[in-house]
Protein backbone atom coordinates (compact mmCIF):
# COMPACT_ATOMS: atom_id res chain seq x y z
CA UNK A 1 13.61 4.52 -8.36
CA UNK A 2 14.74 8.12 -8.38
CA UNK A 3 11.29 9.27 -8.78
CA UNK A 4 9.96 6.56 -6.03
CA UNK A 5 12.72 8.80 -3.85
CA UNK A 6 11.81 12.38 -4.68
CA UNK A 7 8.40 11.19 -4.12
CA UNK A 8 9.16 9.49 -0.60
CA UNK A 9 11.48 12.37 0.07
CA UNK A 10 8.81 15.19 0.54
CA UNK A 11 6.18 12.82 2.22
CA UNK A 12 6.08 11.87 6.22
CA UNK A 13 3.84 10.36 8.70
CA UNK A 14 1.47 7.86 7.44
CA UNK A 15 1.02 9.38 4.39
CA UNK A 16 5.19 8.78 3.45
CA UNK A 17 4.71 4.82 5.09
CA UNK A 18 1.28 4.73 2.90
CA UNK A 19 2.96 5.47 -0.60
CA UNK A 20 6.23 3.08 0.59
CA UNK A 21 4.17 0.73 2.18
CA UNK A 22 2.20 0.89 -1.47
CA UNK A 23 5.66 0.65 -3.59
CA UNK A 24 7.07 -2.39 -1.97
CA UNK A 25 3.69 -4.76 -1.89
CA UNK A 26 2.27 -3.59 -5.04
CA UNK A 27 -1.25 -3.84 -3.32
CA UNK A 28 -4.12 -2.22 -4.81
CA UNK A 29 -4.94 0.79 -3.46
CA UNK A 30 -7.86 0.21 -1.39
CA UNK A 31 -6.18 -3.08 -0.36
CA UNK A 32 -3.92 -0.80 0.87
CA UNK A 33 -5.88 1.39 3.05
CA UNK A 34 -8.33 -1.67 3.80
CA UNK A 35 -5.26 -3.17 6.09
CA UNK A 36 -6.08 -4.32 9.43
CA UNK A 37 -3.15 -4.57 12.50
CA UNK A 38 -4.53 -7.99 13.35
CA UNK A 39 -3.99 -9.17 9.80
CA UNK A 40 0.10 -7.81 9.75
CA UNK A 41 2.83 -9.81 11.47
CA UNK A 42 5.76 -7.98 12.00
CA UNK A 43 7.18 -10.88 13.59
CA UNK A 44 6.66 -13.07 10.24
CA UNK A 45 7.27 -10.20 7.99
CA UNK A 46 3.51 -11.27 6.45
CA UNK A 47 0.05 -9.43 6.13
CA UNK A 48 -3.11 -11.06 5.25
CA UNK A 49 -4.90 -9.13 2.69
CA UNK A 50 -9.01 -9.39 3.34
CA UNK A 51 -11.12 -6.20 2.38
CA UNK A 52 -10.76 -2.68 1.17
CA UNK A 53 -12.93 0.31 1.41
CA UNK A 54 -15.31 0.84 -1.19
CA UNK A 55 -17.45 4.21 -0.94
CA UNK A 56 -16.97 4.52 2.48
CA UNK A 57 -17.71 0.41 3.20
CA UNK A 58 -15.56 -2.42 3.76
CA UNK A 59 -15.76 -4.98 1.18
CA UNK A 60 -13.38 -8.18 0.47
CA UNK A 61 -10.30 -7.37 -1.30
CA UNK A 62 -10.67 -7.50 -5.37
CA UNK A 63 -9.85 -11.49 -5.70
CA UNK A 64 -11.18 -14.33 -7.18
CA UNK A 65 -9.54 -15.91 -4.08
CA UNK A 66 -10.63 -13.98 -1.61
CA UNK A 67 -7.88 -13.34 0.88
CA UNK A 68 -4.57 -13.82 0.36
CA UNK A 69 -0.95 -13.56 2.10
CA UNK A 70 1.51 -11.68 1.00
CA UNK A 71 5.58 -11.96 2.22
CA UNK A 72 6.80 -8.23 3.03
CA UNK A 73 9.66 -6.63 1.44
CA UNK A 74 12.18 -5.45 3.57
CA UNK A 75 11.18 -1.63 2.39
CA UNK A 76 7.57 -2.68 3.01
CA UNK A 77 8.55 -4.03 6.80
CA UNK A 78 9.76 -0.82 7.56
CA UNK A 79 6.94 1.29 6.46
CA UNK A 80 4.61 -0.79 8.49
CA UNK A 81 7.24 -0.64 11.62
CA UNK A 82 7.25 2.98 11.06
CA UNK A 83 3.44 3.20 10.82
CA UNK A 84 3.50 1.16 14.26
CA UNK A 85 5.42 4.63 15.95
CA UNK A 86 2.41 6.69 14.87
CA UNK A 87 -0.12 4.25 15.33
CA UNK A 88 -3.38 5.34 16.37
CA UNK A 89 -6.72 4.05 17.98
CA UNK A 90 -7.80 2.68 14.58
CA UNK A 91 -8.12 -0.91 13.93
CA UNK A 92 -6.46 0.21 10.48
CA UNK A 93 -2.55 0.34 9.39
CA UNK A 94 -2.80 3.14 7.32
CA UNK A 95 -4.99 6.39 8.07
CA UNK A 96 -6.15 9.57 7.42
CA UNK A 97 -3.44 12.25 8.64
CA UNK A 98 -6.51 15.04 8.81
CA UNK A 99 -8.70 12.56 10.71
CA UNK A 100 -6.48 10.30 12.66
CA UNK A 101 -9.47 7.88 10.88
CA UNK A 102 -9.62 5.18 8.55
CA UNK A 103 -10.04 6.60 4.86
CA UNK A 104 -13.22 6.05 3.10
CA UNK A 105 -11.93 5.30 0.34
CA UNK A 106 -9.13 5.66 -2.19
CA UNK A 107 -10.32 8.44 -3.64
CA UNK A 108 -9.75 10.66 -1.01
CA UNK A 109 -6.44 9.46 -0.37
CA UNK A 110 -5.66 9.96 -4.12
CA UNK A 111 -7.09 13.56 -3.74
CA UNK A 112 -4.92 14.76 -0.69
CA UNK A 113 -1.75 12.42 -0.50
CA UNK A 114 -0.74 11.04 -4.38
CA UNK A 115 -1.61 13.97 -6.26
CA UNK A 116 0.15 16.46 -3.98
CA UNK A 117 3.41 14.55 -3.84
CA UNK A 118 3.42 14.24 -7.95
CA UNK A 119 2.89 18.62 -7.68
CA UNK A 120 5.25 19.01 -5.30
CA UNK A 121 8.28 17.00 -6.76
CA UNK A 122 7.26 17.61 -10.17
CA UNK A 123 8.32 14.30 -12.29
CA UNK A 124 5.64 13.26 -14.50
CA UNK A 125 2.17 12.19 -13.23
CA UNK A 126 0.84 8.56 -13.07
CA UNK A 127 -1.85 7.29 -11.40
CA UNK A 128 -1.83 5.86 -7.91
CA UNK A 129 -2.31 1.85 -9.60
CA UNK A 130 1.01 2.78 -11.16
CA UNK A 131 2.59 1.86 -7.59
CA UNK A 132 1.52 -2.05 -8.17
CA UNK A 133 2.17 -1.93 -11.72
CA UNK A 134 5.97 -0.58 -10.82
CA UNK A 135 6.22 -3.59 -8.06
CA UNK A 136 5.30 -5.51 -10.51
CA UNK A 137 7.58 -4.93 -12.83
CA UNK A 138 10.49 -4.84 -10.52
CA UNK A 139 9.88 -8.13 -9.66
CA UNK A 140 10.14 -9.39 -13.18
CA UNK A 141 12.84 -7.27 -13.82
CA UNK A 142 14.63 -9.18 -10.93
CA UNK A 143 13.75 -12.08 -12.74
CA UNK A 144 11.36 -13.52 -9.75
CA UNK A 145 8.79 -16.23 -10.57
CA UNK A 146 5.76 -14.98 -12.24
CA UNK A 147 3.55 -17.84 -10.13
CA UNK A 148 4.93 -16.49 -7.41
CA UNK A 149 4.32 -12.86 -8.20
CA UNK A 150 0.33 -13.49 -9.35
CA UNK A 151 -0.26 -15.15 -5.83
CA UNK A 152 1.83 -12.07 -4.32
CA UNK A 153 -0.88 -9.84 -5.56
CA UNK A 154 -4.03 -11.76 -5.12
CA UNK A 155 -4.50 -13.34 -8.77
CA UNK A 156 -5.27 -17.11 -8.98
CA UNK A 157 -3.69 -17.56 -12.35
C-alpha cells in the first residue's frame, strides 16, 4: 500500500484516477482504458466491462465470457467520480492527458503514465498487470470468495 501511495501521490488528472481507478478493479489494462461512460453507473457503484483497445482498435474485452460486471470499490468510485470533474468530449472514462483522446492502446499509456510514476517515486519497478495481480491478491488476503473474485475480473472459472 505504501508504494500504491507514493505512486498515487505524484500522479493527477486522469492519469492519477487511471492508475487508482486500475488498483481498486484489478482490470486489465486495456480493459481499463477500453471503458465507456455509458457502461459506468455511479449511481450503482457498477461498470460493465465490454472492449479494450488493441493497436489502436476496439476489440471485446479478453474473456471467455465476453462482458462482464464488475461491483466498484469504494477507492475505485472515487477515481471514476473524480474522472467525471475532468471529463471530456470522449465517449471514454479514461484518456490521454496530451490528447484529451482516447489512448490507442496500452502501450502508450505504459510509455508516458506507469513508467514515469515508478522513475519518479523510485520503489522498485513492476509492470503495469502488476495493478490486477495486487487487487487480486488483496482480495484473497481479505479472505473474499475466490468465485466471486474470478467473475470480478472476467474469468468463467
Amino acid at each position: 500500500m505504501s508504494e500504491i501511495d507514493a505512486i498515487l501521490g505524484q500522479l493527477e488528472g486522469s492519469s492519477k484516477n487511471a492508475i487508482q481507478f486500475g488498483f481498486w478493479t484489478g482490470l486489465r489494462t486495456s480493459e481499463l482504458l477500453g471503458l465507456r461512460w455509458e457502461n459506468v453507473s455511479l449511481e450503482e457503484g457498477t461498470a460493465v466491462i465490454k472492449e479494450a483497445p488493441v493497436h489502436g482498435k476496439m476489440k471485446q474485452a479478453k474473456t471467455k465470457a465476453g462482458e462482464y460486471k464488475i461491483t466498484l470499490h469504494e477507492e475505485a468510485l472515487f477515481a471514476a467520480k473524480a474522472q467525471l470533474a475532468i471529463r471530456t468530449e470522449s465517449p471514454f472514462v479514461f484518456h490521454d492527458p496530451k490528447s484529451l483522446k482516447q489512448w490507442a492502446s496500452d502501450q502508450p499509456f505504459w510509455k508516458r503514465v506507469w513508467i514515469p510514476a515508478f522513475i519518479s517515486v523510485k520503489v522498485k519497478y513492476h509492470e503495469c498487470y502488476q495493478m490486477r495481480h495486487t487487487f487480486a491478491s488483496r482480495i484473497l488476503s481479505d479472505n473474499r470468495n475466490p468465485v466471486w473474485l474470478a467473475s470480478h475480473m472476467g474469468h468463467t472459472d
